[in-house]
Protein backbone atom coordinates (compact mmCIF):
# COMPACT_ATOMS: atom_id res chain seq x y z
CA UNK A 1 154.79 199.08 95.74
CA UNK A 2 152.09 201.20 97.29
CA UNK A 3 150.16 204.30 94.85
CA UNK A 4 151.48 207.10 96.69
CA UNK A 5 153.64 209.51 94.92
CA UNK A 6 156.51 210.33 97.16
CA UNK A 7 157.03 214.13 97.07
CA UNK A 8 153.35 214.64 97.53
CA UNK A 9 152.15 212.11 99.48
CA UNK A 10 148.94 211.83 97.56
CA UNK A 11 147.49 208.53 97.61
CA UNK A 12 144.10 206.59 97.02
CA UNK A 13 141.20 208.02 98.13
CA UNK A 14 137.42 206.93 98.72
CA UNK A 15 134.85 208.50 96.86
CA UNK A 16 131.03 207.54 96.54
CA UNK A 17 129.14 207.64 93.06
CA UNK A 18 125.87 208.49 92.91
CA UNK A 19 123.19 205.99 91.51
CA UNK A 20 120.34 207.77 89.26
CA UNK A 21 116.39 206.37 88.10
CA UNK A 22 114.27 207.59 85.98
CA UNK A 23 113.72 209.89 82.83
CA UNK A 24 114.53 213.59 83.02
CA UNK A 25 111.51 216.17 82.82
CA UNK A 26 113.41 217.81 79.89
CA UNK A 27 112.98 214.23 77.67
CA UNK A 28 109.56 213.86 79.70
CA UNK A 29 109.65 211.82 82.52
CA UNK A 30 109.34 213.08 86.02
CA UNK A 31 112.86 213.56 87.24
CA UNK A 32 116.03 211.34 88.14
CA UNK A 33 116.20 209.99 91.76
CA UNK A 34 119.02 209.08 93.46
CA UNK A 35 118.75 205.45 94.67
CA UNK A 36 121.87 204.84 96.02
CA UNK A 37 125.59 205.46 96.37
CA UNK A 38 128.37 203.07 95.55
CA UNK A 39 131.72 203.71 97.20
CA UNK A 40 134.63 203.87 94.58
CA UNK A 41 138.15 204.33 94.68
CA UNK A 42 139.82 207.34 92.99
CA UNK A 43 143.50 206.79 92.13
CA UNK A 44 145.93 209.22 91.62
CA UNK A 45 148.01 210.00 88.67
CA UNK A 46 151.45 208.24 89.06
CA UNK A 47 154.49 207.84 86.92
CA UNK A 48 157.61 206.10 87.55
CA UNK A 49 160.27 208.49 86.40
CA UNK A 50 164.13 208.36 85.98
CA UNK A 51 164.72 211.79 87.04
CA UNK A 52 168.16 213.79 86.19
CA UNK A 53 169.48 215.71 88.61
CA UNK A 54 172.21 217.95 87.67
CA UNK A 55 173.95 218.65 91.32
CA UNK A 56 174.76 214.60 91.63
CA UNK A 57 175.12 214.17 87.85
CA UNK A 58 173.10 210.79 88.39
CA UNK A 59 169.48 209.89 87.68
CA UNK A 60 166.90 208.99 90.42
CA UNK A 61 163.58 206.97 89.86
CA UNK A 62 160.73 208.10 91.61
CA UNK A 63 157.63 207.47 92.12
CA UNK A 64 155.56 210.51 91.69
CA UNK A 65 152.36 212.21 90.59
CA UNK A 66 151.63 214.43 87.54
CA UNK A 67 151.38 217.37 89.98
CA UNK A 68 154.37 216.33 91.92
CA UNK A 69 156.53 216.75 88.04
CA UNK A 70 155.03 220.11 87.52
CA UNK A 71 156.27 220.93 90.73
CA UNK A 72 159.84 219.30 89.81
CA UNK A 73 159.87 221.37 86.77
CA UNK A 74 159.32 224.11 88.41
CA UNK A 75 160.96 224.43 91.73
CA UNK A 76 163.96 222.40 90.22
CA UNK A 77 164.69 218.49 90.68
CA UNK A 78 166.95 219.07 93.53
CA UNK A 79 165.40 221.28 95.71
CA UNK A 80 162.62 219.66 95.78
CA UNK A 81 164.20 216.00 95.92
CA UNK A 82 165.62 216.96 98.74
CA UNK A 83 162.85 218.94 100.47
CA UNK A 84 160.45 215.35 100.28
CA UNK A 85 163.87 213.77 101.35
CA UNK A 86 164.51 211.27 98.97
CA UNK A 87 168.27 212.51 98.26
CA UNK A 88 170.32 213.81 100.94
């Protein structure tokens, strides 16, 4: 399965990370350079979940990303189940 939570939507993204030289002034060198960038990947933070939802009285497994289960505990399981459209 792909990394994408599926009430969000959020998936992997491309970052860059900075490459650094040299000694700082503070420990008396004479400053870091950058040198280069490295592209890197930044995931996000999913969890496979057997979520309850009262108004079916069955459980659903999803997909979905720490945000996306504040959001569940929150807004309710299913309204917003059925706002990504998962259940129907």
């Amino acid at each position: 399965m792909a990394r994408v939570c599926s009430i969000r939507g959020s998936k992997v993204r491309v970052g860059r990370k900075i490459h650094r030289s040299g000694l700082a002034k503070k420990k008396g060198g004479i400053g870091r350079h950058v040198t280069k960038t490295v592209k890197r990947k930044v995931t996000p933070n999913l969890h496979t979940k057997n979520i309850f939802v009262p108004e079916l009285g069955r459980t659903v497994k999803v997909k979905l990303s720490a945000k996306a289960l504040k959001t569940i505990n929150k807004n309710g399981a299913y309204v917003t189940l059925k706002k990504a459209g998962i259940i129907k």
